[in-house]
Structures are given as structure tokens and as C-alpha cells.
Protein backbone atom coordinates (compact mmCIF):
# COMPACT_ATOMS: atom_id res chain seq x y z
CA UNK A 1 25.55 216.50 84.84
CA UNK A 2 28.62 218.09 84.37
CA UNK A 3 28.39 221.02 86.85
CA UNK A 4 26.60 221.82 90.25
CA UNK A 5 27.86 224.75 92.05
CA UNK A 6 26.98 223.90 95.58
CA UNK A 7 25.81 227.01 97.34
CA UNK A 8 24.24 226.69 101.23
CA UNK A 9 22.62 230.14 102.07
CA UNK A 10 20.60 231.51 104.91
CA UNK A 11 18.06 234.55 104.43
CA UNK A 12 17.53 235.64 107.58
CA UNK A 13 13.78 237.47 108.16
CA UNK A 14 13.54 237.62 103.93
CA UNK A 15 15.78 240.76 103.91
CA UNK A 16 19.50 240.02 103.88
CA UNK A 17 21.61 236.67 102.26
CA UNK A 18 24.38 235.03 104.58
CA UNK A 19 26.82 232.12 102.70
CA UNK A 20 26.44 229.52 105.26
CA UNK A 21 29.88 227.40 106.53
CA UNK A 22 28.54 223.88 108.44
CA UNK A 23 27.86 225.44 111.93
CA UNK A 24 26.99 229.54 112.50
CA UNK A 25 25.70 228.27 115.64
CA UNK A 26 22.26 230.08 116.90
CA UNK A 27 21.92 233.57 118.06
CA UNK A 28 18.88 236.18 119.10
CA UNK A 29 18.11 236.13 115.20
CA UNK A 30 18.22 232.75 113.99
CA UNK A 31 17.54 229.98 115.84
CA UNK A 32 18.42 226.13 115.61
CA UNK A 33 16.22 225.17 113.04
CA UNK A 34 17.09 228.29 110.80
CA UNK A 35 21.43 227.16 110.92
CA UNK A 36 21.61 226.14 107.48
CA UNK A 37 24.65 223.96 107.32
CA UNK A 38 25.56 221.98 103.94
CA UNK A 39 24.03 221.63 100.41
CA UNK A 40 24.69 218.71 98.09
CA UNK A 41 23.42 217.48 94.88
CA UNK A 42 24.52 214.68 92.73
CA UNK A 43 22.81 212.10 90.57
CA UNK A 44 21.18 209.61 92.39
CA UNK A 45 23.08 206.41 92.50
CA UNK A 46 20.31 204.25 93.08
CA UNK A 47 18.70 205.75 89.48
CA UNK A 48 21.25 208.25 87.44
CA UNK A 49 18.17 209.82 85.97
CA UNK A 50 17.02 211.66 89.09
CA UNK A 51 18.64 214.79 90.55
CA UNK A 52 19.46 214.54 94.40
CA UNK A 53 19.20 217.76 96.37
CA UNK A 54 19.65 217.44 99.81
CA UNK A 55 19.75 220.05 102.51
CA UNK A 56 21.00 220.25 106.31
CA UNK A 57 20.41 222.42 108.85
CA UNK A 58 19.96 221.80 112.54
CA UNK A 59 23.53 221.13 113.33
CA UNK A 60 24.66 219.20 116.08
CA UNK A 61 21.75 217.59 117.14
CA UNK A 62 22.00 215.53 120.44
CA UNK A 63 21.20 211.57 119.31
CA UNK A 64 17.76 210.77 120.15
CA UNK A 65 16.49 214.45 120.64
CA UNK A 66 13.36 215.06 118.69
CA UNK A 67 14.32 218.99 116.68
CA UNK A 68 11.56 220.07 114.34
CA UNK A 69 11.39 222.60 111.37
CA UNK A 70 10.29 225.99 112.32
CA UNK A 71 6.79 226.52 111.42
CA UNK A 72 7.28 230.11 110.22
CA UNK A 73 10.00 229.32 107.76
CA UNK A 74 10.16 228.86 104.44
CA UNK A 75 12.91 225.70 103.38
CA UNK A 76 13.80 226.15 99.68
CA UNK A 77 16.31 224.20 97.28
CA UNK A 78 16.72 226.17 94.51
CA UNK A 79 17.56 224.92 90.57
CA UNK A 80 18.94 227.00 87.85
CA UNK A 81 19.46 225.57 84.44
CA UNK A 82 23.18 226.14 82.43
CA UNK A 83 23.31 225.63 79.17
CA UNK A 84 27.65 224.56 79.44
CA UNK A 85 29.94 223.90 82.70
CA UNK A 86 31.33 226.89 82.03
CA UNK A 87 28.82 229.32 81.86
CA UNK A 88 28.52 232.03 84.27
CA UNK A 89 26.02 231.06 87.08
CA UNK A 90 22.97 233.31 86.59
CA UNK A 91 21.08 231.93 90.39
CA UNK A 92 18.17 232.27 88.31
CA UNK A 93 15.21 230.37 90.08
CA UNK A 94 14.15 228.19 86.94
CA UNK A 95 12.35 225.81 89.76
CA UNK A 96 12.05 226.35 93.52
CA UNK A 97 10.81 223.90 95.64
CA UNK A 98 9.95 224.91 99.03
CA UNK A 99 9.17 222.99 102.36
CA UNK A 100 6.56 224.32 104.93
CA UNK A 101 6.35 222.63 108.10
CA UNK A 102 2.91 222.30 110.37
CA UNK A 103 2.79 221.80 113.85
CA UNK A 104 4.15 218.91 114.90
CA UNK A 105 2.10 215.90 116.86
CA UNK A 106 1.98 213.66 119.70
CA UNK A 107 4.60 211.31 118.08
CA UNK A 108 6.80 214.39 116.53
CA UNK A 109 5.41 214.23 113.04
CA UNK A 110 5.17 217.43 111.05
CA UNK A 111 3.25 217.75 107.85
CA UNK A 112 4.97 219.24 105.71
CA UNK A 113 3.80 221.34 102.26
CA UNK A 114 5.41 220.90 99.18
CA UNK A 115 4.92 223.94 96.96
CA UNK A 116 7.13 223.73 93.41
CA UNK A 117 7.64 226.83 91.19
CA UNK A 118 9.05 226.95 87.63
CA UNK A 119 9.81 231.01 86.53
CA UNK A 120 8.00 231.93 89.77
CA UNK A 121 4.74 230.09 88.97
CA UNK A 122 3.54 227.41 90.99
CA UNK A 123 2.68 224.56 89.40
CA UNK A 124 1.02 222.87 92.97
CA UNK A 125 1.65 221.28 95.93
CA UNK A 126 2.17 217.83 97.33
CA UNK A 127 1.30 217.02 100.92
CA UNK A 128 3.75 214.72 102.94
CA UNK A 129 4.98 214.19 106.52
CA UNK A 130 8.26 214.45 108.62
CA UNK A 131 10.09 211.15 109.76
CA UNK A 132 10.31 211.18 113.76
CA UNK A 133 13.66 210.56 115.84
CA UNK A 134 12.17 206.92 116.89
CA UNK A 135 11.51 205.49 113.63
CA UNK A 136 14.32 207.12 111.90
CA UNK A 137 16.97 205.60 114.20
CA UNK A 138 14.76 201.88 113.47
CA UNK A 139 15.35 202.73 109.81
CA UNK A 140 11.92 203.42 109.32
CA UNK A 141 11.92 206.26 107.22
CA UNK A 142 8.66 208.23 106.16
CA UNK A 143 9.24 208.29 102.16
CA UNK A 144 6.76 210.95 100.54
CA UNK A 145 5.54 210.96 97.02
CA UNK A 146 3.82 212.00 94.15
CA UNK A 147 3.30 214.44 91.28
CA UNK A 148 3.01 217.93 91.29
CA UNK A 149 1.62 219.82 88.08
CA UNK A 150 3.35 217.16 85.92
CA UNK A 151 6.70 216.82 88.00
CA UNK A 152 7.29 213.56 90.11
CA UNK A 153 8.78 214.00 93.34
CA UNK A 154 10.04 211.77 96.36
CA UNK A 155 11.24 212.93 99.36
CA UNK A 156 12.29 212.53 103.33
CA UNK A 157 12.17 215.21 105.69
CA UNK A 158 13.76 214.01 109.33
CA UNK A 159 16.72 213.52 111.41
CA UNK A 160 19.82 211.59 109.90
CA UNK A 161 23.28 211.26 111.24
CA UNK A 162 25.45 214.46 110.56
CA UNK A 163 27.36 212.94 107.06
CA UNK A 164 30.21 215.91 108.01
CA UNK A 165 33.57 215.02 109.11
CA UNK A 166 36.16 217.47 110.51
CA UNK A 167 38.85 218.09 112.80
CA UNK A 168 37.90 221.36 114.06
CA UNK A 169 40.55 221.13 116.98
CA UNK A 170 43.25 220.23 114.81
CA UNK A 171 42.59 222.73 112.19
CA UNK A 172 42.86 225.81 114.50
CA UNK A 173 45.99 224.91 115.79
CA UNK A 174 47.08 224.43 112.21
CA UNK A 175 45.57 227.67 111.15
CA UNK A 176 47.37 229.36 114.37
CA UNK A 177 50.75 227.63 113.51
CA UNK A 178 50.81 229.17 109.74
CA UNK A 179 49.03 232.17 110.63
CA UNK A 180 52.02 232.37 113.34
CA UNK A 181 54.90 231.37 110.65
CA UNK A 182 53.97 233.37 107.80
CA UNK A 183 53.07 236.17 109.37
CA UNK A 184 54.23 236.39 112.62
CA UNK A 185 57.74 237.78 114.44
CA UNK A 186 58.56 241.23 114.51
CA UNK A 187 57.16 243.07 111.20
CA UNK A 188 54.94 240.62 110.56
CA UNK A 189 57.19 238.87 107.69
CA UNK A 190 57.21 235.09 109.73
CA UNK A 191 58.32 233.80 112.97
CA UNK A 192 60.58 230.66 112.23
CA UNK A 193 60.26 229.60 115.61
CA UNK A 194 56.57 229.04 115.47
CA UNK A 195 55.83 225.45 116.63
CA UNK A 196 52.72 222.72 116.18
CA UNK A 197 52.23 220.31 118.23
CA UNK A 198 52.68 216.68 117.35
CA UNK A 199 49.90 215.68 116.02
CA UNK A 200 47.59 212.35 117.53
CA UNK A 201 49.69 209.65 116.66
CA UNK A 202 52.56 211.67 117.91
CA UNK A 203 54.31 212.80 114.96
CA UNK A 204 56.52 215.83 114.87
CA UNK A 205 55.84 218.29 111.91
CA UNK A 206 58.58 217.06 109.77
CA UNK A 207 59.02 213.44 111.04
CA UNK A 208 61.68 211.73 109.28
CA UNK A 209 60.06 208.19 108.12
CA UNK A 210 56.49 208.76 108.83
CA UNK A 211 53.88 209.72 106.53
CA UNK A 212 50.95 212.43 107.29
CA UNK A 213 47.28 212.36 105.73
CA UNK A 214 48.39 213.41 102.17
CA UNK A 215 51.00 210.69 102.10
CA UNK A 216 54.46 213.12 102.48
CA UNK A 217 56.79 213.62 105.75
CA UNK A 218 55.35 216.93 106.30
CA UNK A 219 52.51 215.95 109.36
CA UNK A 220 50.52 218.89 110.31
CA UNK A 221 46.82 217.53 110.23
CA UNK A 222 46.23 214.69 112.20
CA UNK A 223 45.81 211.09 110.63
CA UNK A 224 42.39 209.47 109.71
CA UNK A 225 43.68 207.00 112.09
CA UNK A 226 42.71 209.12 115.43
CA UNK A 227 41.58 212.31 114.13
CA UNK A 228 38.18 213.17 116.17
CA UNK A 229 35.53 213.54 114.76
CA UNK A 230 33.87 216.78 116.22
CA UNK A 231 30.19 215.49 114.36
CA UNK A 232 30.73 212.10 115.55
CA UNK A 233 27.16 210.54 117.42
CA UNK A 234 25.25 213.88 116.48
CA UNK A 235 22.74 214.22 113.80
CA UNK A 236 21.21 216.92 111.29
CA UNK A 237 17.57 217.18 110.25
CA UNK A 238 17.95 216.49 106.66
CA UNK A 239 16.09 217.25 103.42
CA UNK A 240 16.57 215.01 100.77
CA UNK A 241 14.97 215.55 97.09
CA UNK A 242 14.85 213.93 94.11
CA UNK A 243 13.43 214.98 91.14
CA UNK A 244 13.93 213.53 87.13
CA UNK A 245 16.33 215.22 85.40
CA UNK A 246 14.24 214.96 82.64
CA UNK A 247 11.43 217.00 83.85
CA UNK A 248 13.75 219.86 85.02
CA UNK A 249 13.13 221.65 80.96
CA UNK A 250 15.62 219.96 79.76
CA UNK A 251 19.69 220.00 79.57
CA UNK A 252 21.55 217.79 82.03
CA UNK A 253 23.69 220.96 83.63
CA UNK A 254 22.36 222.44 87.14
CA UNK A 255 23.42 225.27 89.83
CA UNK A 256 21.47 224.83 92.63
CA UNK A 257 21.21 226.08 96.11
CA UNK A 258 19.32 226.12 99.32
CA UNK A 259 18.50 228.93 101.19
CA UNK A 260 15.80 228.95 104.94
CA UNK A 261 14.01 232.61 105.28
CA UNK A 262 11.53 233.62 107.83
CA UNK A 263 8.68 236.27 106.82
CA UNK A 264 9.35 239.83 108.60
């Protein structure tokens, strides 16, 4: 593959599209298990001829809280062929294949519903089942899989640890500081005497002799060193897809997507 656009979006009540950053937190119209948060895809390491999709959404998820999908949502990962890497994404849905979660059990297991599409005709469904808190943090994940009208597919639906790193803390301050420099002071053409604090390992912003994160003198993010982590010990419910390559009509160049809606 030598293109995947990677595209996280939330369709809130199947009427309007929202780009999706890693945390939109909840609100009266979308709850927890609708916050879409990050999209990858990637060949699979373990076997280059399968396409990984993976999609996360419950964000910050306390460690060893059982979350669950919502039962009146639709989860979709979306695939849209491209015939060069630089042809103009069409977000055509050449296959869709989307997740529908049942009510979940005694021990937290949802079965889940399967449904692929290829140019809006589904081509079946595969029946598998969520992977609880418990045996996911035992490593004993739930792996579903099977064929569906011709197409093999393997999948995990549960709770993971959140894969996300960032200094949230750090980058507002930095985002202040410029904001404040460039276009701050009277007129609004820069205040030189905008300041940033030093950052955790105490450097000033232009510390003679030290080195920041990017390996100059110029230090205003803080060092992997003892930059917090503001994911660290919380989890995601996670997604994960793979599908041959092969059996995706051929061509070895992808844009794909997810997107969570809810029916009106």
C-alpha cells in the first residue's frame, strides 16, 4: 500500500458528519461509547497480505471498568479503492463493514454482528463476541472469525490500553506562548516579552547547551524523558480488523475511514 488517508469521523443521529480529534469528550448528544477517537490502518505485520483497520472510541476509560458498545449504533470502517497515491480521494464506500453490538451478559460479553457491504450490497454477516475487561487485561483475547460471502475476516472487539501519547498540558502552554508572541502586544503584531515556562527537566526556552525533543537548543515541548502522559493507565474499547488485501477487488492502494452513527 502506498497510501491510506486516515480519516476518524462521527455521524451523530445519521444526519450530520463531525472530523473527530482523540477526545470530544461526551455531551447531551453523544455519549461515551459514540466519542470516536483515532483511526489507523496499516499492513499487518504479523502477515503483509492483510489490511489492518482499527478503530477507537471510548476514550479515557478508567482501568478495569467494564464500557460497552452502544446497542443502537452502528460502528463502521469504511474502504475506498485508489487506483495511484495521488489520486483524489473519492470516500466512495467500495466495502463497509459495520459492527452491531447486542446486549451485553452476566460476564460483559456483547455479541456483536458483522454485516460487510461491497457498492452498498451486503454480501452477509458473521456472528462474533466482545472480549470482557477481565480476560482482556489476562491477555485472553476473544479472536472472531470466518468468511463472509467469500471475504475472510478476523477480528477483536474489547478494551485495550489507549496506544495515544500526548502532552496535553504542555501543548497549551506552548500554544498560549506563540499564540501570545506572534500575535500578541498592542496591535496584535507580537509581544516579545511573552514567556514559557521551563519546561520538566527545567530547561529555559533557549538553553544554551541543552538539547529539546527535536534535538536543537530551542526547548519548548517537554522531553520524552518526563513528559506526562495524559492517556497513561487508561484504556479505549478498540476495533481491530483485518481483512486480505487481496479480496478487497483488487489494487494494493486504500482510503479508509471510520465513522459511529445512531438511527434518528
Amino acid at each position: 500500500m502506498k497510501r491510506i488517508v486516515l480519516i476518524a469521523v462521527l455521524a451523530i443521529a445519521g444526519r450530520t458528519a463531525h472530523a473527530s480529534d482523540h477526545d470530544d469528550n461526551e455531551n447531551d448528544q453523544k455519549a461515551r461509547a459514540l466519542n470516536l477517537t483515532d483511526h489507523f490502518a496499516f499492513k499487518s505485520p504479523a502477515d503483509p497480505s492483510q489490511l489492518s483497520l482499527i478503530m477507537y472510541f471510548n476514550p479515557r476509560s478508567l482501568p478495569g471498568h467494564q464500557y460497552f458498545l452502544s446497542t443502537n449504533a452502528r460502528y463502521e470502517l469504511h474502504v475506498s479503492k485508489v487506483a495511484t497515491k495521488t489520486t483524489t480521494p473519492t470516500a466512495k464506500d467500495d466495502f463497509v463493514f459495520r459492527f452491531e453490538a447486542g446486549q451485553p451478559d452476566a460476564n460483559g460479553v456483547q455479541q456483536i454482528t458483522l454485516t460487510v457491504f461491497r457498492d452498498g450490497a451486503s454480501l452477509g454477516t458473521h456472528m462474533g463476541s466482545t472480549t470482557a475487561i477481565g480476560p482482556s487485561k489476562k491477555g485472553m483475547i476473544t479472536t472472531n472469525q470466518g468468511s463472509v460471502g467469500g471475504m475472510t475476516v478476523k477480528y477483536f472487539v474489547g478494551p485495550r490500553a489507549d496506544s495515544f501519547t500526548f502532552d496535553v498540558i504542555r501543548f497549551f502552554q506552548v500554544r498560549s506562548f506563540l499564540a501570545d508572541r506572534f500575535f500578541g502586544g498592542p496591535g496584535g503584531v507580537g509581544n516579545a516579552s511573552a514567556s514559557l515556562a521551563p519546561n520538566c527537566r527545567g530547561d529555559g526556552l533557549l538553553a544554551e547547551g541543552s538539547k529539546g525533543p527535536d534535538e536543537d537548543a530551542v526547548n519548548l515541548f517537554n522531553p520524552p524523558s518526563c513528559a506526562p502522559d495524559f492517556t497513561k493507565n487508561l484504556n479505549v474499547t478498540a476495533i481491530v480488523l483485518n481483512v486480505p488485501i487481496a479480496q478487497l477487488g483488487g489494487g494494493t492502494v486504500f482510503d479508509t475511514w471510520s465513522t459511529i452513527s445512531v438511527a434518528q
